[in-house]
C-alpha atoms as a PDB file:
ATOM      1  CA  UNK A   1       7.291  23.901  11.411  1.00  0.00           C
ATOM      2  CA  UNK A   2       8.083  20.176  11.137  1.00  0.00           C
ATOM      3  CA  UNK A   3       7.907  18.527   7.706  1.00  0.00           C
ATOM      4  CA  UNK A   4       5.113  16.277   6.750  1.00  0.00           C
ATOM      5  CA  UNK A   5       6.716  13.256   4.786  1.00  0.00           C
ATOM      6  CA  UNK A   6       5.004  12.704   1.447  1.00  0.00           C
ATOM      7  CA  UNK A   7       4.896   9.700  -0.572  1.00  0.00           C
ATOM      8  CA  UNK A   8       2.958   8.639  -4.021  1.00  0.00           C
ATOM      9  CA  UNK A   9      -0.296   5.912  -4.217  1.00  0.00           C
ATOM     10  CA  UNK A  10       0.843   3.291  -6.771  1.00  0.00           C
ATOM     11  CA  UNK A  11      -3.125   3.367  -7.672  1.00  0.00           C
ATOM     12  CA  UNK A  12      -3.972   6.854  -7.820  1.00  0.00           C
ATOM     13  CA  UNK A  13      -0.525   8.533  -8.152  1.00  0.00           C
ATOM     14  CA  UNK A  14      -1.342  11.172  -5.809  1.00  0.00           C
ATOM     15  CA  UNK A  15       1.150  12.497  -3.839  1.00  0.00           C
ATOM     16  CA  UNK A  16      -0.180  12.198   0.111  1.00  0.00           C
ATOM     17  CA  UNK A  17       0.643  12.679   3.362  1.00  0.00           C
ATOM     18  CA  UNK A  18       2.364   9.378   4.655  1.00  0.00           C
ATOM     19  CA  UNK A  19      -0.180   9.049   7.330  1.00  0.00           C
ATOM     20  CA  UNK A  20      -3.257   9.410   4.592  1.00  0.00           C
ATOM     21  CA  UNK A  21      -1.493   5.967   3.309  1.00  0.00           C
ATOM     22  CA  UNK A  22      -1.122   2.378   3.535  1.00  0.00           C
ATOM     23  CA  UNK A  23       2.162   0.349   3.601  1.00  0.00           C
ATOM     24  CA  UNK A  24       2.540  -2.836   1.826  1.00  0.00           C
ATOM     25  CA  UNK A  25       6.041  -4.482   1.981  1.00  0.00           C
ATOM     26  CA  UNK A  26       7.723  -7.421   0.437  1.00  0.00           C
ATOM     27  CA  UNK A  27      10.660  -8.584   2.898  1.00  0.00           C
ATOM     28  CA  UNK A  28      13.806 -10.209   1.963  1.00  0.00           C
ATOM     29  CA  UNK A  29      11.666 -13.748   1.901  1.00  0.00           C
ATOM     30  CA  UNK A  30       8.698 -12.952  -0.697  1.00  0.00           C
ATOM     31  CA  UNK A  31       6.596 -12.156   2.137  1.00  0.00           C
ATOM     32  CA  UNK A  32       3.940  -9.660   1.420  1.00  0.00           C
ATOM     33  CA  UNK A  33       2.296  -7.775   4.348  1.00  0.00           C
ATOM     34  CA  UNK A  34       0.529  -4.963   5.417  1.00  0.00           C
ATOM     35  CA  UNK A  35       2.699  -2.916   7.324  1.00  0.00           C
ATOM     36  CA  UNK A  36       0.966  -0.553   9.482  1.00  0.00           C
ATOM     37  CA  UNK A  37       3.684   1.035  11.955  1.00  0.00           C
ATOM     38  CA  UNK A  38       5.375   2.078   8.536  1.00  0.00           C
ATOM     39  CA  UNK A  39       8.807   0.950   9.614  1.00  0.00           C
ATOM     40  CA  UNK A  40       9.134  -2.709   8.446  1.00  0.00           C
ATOM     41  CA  UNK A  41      12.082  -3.702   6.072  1.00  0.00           C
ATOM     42  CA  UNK A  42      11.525  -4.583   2.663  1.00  0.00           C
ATOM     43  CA  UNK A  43      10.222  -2.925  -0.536  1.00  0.00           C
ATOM     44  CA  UNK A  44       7.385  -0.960   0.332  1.00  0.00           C
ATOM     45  CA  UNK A  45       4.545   0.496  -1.576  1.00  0.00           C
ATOM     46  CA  UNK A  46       1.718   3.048  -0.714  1.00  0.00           C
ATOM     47  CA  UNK A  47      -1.893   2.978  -1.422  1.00  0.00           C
ATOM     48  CA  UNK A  48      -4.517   5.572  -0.366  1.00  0.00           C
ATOM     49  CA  UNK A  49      -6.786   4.568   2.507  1.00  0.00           C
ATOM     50  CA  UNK A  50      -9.977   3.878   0.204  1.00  0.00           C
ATOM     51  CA  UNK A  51     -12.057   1.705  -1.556  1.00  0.00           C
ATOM     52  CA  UNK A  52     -11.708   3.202  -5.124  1.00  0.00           C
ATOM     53  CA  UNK A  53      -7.903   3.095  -4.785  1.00  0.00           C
ATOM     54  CA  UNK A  54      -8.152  -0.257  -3.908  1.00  0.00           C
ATOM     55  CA  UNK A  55     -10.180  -1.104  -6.727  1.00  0.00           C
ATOM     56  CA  UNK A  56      -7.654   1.032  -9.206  1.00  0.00           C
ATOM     57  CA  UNK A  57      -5.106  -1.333  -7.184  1.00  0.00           C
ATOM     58  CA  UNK A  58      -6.743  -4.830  -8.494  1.00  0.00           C
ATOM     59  CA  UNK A  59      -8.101  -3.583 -11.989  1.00  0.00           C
ATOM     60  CA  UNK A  60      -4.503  -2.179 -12.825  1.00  0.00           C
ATOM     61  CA  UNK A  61      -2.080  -4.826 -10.991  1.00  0.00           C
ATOM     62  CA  UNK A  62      -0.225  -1.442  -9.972  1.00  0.00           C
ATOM     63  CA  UNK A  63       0.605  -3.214  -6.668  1.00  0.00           C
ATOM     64  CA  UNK A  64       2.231  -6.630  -7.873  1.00  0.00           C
ATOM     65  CA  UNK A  65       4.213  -4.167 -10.219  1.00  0.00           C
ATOM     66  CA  UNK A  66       5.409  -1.854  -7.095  1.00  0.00           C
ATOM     67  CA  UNK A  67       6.131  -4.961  -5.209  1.00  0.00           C
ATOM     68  CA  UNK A  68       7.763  -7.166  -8.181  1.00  0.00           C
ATOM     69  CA  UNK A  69       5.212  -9.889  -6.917  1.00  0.00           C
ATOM     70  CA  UNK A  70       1.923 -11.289  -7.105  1.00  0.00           C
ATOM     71  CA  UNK A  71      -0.030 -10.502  -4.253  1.00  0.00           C
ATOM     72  CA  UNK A  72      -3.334 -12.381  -2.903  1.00  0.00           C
ATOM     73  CA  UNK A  73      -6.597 -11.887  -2.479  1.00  0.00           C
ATOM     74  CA  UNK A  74      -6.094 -11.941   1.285  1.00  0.00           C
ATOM     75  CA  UNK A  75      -4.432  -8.843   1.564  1.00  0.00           C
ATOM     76  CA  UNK A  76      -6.852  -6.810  -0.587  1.00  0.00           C
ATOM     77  CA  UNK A  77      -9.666  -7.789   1.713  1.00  0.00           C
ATOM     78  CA  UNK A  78      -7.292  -7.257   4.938  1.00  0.00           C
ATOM     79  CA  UNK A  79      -7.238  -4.015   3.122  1.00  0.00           C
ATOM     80  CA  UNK A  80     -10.386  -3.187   2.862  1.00  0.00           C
ATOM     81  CA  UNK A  81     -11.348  -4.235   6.493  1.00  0.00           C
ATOM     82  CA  UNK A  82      -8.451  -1.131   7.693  1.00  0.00           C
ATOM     83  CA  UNK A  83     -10.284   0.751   5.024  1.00  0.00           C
ATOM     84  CA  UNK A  84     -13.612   0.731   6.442  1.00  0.00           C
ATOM     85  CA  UNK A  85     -12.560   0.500  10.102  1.00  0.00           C
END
């Protein structure tokens, strides 16, 4: 059996499959992205794929505290579009 990699929501602080998850990185420049091949460098950080972990994202800053950054409205509504999709 192959192993299934598992990593923690910085909003929920469950422990998922990586594929359940979304991957936000900060590269070396301050850029924050969404990363959605999971393989871009930088600091990354993992949030569930749903609205209320979202939410628990904005109402507890837990992403800007993953990342060491503030992060902008943009990408919590880019967010929410790959959500809903």
């Amino acid at each position: 059996m192959k192993k299934i990699p598992l990593r923690k929501c910085v909003a929920t602080n469950e422990r998922l499959p990586k594929k359940e998850l979304v991957r936000i990185v900060k590269n070396n420049e301050g850029k924050v992205f969404i990363d959605l091949t999971g393989k871009a460098n930088g600091r990354g950080a993992y949030l569930k794929r749903s609205n209320e972990a979202i939410d628990i994202a904005i109402k507890k800053n837990s992403l800007s505290r993953a990342l060491e950054c503030t992060i902008e409205k943009e990408i919590y509504e880019e967010l929410r579009k790959i959500v809903n999709e």
